[in-house]
PDB file of N, CA and C in Angstrom:
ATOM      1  N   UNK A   1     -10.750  16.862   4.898  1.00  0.00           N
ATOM      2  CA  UNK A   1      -9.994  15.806   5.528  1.00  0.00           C
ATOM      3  C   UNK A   1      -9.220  16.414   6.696  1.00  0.00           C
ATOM      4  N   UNK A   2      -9.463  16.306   8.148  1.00  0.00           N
ATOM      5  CA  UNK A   2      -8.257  16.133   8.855  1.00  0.00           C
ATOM      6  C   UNK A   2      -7.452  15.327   9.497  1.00  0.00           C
ATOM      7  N   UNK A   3      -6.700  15.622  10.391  1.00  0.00           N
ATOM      8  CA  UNK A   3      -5.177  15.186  10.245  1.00  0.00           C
ATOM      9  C   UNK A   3      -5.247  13.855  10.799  1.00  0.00           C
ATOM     10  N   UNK A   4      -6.345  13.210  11.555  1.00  0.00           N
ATOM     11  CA  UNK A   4      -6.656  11.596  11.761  1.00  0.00           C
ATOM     12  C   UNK A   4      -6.883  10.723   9.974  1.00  0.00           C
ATOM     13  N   UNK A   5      -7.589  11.982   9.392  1.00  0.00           N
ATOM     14  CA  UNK A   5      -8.335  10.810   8.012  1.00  0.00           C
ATOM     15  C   UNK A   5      -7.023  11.036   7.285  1.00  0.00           C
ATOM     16  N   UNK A   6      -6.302  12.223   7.507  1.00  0.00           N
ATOM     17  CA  UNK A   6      -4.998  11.854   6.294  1.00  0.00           C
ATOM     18  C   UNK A   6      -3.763  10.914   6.922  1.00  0.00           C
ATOM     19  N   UNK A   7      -4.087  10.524   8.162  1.00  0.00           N
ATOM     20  CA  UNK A   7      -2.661   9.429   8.601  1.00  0.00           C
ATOM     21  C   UNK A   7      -3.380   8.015   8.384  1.00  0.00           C
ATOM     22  N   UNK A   8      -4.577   7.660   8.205  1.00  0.00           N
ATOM     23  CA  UNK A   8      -5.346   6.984   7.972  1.00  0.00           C
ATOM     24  C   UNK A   8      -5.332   6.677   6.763  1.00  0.00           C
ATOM     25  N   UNK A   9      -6.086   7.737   6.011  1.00  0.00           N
ATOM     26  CA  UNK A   9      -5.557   7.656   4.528  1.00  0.00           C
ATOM     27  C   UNK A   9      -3.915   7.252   4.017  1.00  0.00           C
ATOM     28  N   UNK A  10      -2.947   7.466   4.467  1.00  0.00           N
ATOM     29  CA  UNK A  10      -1.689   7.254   4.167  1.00  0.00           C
ATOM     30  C   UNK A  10      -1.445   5.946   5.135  1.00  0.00           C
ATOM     31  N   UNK A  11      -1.541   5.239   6.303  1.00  0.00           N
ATOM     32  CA  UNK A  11      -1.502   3.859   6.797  1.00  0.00           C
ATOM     33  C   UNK A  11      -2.359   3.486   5.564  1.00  0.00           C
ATOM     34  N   UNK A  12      -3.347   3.070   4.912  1.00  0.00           N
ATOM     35  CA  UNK A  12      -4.107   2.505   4.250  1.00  0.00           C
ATOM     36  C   UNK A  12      -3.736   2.085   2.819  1.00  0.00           C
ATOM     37  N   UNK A  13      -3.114   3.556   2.320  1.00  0.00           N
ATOM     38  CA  UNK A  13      -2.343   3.334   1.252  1.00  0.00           C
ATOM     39  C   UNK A  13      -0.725   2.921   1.244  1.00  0.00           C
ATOM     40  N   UNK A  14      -0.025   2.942   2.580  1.00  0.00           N
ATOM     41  CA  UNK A  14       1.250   2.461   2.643  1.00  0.00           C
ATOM     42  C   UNK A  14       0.641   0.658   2.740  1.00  0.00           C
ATOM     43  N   UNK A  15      -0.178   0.418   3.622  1.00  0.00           N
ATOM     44  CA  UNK A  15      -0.279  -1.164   3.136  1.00  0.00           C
ATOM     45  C   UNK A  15      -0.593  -1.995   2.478  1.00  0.00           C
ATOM     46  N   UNK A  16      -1.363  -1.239   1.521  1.00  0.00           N
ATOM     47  CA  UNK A  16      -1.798  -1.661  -0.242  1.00  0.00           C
ATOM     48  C   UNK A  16      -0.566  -1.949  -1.004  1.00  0.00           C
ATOM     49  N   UNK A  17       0.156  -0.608  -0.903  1.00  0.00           N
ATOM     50  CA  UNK A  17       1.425  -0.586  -2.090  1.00  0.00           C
ATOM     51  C   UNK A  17       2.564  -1.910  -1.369  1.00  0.00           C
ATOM     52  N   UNK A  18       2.392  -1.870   0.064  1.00  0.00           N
ATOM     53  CA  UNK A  18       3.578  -2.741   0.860  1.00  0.00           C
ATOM     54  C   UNK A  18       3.296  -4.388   0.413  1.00  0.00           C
ATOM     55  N   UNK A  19       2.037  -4.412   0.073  1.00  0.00           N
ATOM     56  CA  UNK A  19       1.898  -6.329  -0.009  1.00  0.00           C
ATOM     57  C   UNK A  19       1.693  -6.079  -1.440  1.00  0.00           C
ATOM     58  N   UNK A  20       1.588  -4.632  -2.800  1.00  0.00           N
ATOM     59  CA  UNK A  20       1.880  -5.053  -4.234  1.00  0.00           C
ATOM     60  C   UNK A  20       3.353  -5.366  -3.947  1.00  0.00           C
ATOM     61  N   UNK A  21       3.922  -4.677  -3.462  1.00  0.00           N
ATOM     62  CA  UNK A  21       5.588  -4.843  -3.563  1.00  0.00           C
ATOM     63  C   UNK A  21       6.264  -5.827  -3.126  1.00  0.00           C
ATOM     64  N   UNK A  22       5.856  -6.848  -1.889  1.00  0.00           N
ATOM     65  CA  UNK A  22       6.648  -7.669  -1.223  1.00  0.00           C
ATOM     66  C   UNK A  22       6.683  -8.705  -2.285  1.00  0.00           C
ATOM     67  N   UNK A  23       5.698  -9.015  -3.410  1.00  0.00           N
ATOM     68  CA  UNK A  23       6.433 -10.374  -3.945  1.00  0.00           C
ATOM     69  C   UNK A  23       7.179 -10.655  -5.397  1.00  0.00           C
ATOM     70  N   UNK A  24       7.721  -8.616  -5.514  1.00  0.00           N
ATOM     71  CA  UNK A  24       8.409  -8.096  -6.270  1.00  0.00           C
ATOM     72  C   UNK A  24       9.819  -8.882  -6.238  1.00  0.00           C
ATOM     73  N   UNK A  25      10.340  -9.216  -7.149  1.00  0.00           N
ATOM     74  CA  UNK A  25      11.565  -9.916  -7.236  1.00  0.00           C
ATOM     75  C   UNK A  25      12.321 -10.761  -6.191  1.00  0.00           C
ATOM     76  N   UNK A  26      10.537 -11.641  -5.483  1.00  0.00           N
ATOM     77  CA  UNK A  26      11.247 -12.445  -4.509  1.00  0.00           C
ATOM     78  C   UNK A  26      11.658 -13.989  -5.221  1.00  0.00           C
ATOM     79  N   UNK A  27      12.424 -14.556  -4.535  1.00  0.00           N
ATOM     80  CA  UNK A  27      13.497 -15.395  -4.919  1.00  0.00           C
ATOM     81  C   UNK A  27      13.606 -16.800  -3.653  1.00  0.00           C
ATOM     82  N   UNK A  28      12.404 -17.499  -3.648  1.00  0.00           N
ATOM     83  CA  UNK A  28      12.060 -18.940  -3.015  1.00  0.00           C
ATOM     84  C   UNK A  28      13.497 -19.605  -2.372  1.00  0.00           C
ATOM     85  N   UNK A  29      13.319 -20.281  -0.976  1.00  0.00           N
ATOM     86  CA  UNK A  29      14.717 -20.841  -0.768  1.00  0.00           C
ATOM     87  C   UNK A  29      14.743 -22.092  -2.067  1.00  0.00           C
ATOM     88  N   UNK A  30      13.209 -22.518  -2.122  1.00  0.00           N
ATOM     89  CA  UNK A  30      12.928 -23.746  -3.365  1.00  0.00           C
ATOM     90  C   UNK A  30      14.291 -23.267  -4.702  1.00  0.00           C
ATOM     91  N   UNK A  31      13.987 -22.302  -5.109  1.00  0.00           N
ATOM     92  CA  UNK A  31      14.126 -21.879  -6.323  1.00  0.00           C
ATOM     93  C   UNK A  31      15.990 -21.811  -6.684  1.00  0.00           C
ATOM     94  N   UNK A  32      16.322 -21.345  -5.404  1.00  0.00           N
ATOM     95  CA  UNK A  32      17.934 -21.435  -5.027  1.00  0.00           C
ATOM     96  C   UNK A  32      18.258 -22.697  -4.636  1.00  0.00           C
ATOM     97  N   UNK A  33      17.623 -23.881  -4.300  1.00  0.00           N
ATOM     98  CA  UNK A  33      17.735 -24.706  -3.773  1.00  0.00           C
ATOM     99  C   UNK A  33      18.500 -25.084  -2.525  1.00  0.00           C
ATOM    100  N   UNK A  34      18.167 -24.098  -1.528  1.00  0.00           N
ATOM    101  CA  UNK A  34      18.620 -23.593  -0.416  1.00  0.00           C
ATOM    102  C   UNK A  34      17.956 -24.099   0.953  1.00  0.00           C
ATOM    103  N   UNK A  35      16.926 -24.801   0.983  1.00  0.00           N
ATOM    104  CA  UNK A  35      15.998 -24.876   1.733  1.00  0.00           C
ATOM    105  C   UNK A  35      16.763 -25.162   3.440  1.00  0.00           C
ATOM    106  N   UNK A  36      15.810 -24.647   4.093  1.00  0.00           N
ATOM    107  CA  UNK A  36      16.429 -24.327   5.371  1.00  0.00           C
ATOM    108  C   UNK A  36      15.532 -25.633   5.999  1.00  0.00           C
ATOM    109  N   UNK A  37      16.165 -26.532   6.912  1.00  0.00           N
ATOM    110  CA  UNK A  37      15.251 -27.737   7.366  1.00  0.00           C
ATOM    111  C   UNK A  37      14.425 -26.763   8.622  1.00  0.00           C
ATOM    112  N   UNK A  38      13.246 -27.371   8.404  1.00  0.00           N
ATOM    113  CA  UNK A  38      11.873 -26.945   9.065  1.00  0.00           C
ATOM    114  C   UNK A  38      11.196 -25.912   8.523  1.00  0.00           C
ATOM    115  N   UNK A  39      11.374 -25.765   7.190  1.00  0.00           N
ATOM    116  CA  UNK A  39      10.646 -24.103   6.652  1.00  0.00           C
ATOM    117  C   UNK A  39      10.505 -24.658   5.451  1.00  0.00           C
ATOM    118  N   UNK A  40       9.212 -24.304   4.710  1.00  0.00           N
ATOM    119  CA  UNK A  40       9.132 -24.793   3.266  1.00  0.00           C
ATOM    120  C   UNK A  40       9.813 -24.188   2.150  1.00  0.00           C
ATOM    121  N   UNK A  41       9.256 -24.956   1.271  1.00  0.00           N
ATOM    122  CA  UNK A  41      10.416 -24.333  -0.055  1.00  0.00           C
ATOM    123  C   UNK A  41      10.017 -23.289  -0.281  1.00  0.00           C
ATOM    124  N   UNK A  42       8.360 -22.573  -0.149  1.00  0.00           N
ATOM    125  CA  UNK A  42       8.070 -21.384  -0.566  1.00  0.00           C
ATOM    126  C   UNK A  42       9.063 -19.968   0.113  1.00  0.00           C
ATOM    127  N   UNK A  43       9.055 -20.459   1.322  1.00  0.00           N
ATOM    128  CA  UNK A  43       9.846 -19.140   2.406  1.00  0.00           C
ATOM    129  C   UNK A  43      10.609 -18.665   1.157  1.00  0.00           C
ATOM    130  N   UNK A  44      10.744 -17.097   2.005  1.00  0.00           N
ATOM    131  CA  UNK A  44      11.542 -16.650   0.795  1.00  0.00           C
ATOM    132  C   UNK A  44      13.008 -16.724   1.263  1.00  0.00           C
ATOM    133  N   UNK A  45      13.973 -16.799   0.580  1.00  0.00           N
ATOM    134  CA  UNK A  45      15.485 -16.662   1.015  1.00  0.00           C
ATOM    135  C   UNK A  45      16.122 -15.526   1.314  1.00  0.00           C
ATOM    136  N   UNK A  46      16.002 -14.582   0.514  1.00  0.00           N
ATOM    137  CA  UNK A  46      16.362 -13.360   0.440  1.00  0.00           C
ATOM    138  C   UNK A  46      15.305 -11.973   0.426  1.00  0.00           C
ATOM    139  N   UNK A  47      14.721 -11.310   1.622  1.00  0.00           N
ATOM    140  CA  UNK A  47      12.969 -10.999   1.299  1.00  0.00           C
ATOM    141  C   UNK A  47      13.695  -9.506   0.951  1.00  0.00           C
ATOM    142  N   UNK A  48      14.664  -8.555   1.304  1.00  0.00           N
ATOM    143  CA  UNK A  48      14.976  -7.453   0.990  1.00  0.00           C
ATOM    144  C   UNK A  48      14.076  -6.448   1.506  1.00  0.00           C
ATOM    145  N   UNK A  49      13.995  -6.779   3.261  1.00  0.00           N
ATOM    146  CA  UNK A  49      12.144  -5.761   3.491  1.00  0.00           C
ATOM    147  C   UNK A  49      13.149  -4.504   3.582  1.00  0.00           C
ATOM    148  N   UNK A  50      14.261  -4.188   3.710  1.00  0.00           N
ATOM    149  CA  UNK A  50      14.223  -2.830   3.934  1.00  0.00           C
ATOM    150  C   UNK A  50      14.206  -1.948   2.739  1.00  0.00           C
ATOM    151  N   UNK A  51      14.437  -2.149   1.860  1.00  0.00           N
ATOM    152  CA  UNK A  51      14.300  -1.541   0.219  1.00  0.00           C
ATOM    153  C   UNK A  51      13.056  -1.892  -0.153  1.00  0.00           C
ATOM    154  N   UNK A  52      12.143  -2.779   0.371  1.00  0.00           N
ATOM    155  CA  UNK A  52      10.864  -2.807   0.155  1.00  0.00           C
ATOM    156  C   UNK A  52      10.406  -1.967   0.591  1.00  0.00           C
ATOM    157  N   UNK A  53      10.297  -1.382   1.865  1.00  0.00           N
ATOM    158  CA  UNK A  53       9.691  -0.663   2.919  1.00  0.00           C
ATOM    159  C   UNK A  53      10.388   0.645   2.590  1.00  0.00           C
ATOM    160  N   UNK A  54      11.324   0.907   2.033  1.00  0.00           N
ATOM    161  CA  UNK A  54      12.053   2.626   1.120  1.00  0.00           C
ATOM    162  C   UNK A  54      11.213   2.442  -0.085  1.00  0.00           C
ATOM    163  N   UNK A  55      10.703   1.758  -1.182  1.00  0.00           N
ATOM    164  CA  UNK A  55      10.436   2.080  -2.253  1.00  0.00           C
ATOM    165  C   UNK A  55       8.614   2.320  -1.595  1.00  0.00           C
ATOM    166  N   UNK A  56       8.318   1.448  -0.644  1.00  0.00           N
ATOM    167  CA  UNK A  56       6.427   1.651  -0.592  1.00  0.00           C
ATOM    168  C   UNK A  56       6.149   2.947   0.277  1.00  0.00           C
ATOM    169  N   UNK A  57       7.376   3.530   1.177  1.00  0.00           N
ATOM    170  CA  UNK A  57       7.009   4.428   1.525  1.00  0.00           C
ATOM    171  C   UNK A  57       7.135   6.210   0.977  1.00  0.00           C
ATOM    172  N   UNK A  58       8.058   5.735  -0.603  1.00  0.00           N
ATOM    173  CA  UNK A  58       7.977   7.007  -1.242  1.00  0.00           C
ATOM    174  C   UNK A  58       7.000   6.961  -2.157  1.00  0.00           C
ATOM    175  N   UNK A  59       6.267   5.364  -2.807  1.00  0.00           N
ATOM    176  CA  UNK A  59       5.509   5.694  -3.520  1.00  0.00           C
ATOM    177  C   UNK A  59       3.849   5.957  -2.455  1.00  0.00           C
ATOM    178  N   UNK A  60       4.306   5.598  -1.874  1.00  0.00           N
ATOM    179  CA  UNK A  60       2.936   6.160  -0.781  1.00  0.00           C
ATOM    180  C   UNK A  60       2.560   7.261  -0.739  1.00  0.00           C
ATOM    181  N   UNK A  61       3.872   8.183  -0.712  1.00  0.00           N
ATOM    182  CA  UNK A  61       4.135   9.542  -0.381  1.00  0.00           C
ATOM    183  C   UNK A  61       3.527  10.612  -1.574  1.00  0.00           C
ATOM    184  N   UNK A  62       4.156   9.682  -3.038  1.00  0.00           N
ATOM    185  CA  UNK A  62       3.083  10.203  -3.806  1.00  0.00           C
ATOM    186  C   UNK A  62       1.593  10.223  -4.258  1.00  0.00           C
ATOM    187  N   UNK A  63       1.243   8.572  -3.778  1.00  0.00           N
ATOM    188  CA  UNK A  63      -0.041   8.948  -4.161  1.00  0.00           C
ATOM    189  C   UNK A  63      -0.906   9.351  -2.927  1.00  0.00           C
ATOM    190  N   UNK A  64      -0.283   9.500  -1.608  1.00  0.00           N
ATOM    191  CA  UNK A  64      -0.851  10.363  -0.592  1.00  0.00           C
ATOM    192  C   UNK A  64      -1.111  11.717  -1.418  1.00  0.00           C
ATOM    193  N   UNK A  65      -0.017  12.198  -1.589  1.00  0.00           N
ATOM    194  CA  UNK A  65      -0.134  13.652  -1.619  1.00  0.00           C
ATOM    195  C   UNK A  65      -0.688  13.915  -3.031  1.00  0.00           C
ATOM    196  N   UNK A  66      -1.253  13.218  -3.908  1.00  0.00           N
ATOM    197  CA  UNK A  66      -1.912  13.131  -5.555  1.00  0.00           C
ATOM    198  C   UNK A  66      -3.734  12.941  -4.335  1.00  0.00           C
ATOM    199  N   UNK A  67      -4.141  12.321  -3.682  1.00  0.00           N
ATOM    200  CA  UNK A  67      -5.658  11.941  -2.973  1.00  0.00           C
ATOM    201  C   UNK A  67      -5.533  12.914  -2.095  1.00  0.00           C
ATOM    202  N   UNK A  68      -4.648  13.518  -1.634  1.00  0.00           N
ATOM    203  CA  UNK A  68      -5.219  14.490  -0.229  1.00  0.00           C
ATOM    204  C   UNK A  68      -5.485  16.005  -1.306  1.00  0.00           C
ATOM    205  N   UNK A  69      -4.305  16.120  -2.098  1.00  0.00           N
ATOM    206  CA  UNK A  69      -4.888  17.601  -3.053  1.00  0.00           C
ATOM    207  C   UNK A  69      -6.221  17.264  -3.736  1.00  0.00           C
ATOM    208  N   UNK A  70      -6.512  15.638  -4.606  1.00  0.00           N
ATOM    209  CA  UNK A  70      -7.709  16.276  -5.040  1.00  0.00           C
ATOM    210  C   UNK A  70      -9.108  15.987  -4.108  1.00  0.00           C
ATOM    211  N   UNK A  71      -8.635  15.927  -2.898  1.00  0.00           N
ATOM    212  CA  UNK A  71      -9.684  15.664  -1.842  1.00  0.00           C
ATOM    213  C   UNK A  71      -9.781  16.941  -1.022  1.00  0.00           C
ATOM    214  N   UNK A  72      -8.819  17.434  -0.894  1.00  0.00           N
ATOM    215  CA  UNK A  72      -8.952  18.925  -0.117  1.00  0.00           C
ATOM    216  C   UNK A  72      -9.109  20.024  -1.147  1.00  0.00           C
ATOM    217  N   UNK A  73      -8.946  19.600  -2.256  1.00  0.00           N
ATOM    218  CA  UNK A  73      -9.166  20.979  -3.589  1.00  0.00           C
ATOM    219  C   UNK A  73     -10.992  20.739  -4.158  1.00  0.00           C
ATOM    220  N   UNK A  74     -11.597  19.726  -3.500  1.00  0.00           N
ATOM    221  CA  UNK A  74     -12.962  19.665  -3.455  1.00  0.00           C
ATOM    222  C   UNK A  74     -13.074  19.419  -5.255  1.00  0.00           C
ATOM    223  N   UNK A  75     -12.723  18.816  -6.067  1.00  0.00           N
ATOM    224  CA  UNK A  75     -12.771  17.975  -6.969  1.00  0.00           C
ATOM    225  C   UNK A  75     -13.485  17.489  -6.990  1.00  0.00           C
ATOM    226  N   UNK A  76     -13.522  16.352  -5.945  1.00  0.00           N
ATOM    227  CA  UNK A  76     -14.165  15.041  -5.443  1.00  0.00           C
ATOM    228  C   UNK A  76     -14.977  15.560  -4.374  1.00  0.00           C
ATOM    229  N   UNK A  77     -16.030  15.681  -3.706  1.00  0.00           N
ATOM    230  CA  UNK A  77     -17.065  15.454  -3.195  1.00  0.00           C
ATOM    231  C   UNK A  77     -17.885  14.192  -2.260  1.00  0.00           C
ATOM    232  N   UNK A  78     -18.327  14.317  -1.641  1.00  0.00           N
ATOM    233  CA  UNK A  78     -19.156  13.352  -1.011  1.00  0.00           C
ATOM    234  C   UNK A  78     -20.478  13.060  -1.714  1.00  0.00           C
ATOM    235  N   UNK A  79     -21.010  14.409  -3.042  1.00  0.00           N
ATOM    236  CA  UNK A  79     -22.078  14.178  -3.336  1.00  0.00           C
ATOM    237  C   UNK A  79     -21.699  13.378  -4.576  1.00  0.00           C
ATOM    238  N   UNK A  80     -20.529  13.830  -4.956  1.00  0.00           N
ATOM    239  CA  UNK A  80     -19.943  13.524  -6.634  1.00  0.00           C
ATOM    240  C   UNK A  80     -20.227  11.600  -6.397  1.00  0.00           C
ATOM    241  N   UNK A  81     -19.792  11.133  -5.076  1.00  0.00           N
ATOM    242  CA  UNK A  81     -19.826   9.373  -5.216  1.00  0.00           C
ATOM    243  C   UNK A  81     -21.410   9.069  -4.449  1.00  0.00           C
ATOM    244  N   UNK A  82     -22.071  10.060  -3.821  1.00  0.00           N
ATOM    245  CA  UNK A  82     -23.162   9.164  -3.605  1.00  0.00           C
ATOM    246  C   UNK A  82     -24.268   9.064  -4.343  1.00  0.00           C
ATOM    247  N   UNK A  83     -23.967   7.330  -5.408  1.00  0.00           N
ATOM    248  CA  UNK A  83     -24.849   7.122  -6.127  1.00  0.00           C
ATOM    249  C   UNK A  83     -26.424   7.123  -6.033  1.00  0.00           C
ATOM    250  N   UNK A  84     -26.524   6.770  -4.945  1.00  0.00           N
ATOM    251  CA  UNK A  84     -27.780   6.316  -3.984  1.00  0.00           C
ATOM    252  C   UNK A  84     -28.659   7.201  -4.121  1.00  0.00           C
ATOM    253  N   UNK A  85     -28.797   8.471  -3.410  1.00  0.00           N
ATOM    254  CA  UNK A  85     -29.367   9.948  -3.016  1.00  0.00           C
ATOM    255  C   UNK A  85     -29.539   9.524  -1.149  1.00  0.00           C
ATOM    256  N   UNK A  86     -28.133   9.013  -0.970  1.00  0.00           N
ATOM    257  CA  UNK A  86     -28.559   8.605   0.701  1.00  0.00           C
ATOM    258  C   UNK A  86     -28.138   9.509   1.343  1.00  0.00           C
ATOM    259  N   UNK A  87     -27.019  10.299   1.152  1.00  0.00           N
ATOM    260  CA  UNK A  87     -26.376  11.911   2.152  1.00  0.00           C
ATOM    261  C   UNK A  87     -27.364  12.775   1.962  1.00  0.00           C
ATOM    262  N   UNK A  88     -28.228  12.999   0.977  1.00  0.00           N
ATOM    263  CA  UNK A  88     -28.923  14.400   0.444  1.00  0.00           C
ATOM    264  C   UNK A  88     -30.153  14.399   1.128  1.00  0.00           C
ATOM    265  N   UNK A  89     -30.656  15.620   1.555  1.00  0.00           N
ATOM    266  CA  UNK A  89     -31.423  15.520   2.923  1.00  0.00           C
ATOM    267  C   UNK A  89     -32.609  16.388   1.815  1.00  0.00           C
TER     268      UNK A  89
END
């Protein structure tokens, strides 16, 4: 892996974990009965992105650095996933 496929690899996995997390303990203006005129009840009231965006970017951090060791410690392979026999010459 170099240093394009591991910022790649880590954008890829920061935006997986960022949309499990955003609808982590969100809280509807509906639900508060808060509703803001011109926005539906779903909007959220309170979205908390910056503690969203601190918790997805440390757990990123770990499972970056858990896929780049067993990808650079050659564990894992290109031959180990190709089911096919399509890389093998």
């Amino acid at each position: 892996m170099n240093l394009t496929g591991g910022i790649i690899l880590f954008a890829v996995i920061w935006f997986l974990v960022f949309f499990v997390v955003l609808p982590i303990r969100l809280k509807t203006q509906g639900d508060v009965d808060q509703i803001v005129p011109g926005t539906q009840a779903g909007a959220p009231h309170e979205a908390h992105l910056g503690a969203k965006v601190k918790i997805t970017t440390a757990v990123t951090v770990v499972l970056w650095a858990i896929l780049a060791t067993v990808l650079l410690s050659g564990m894992i392979t290109l031959e180990d996933i190709d089911f096919f026999n399509r890389l093998r010459r």
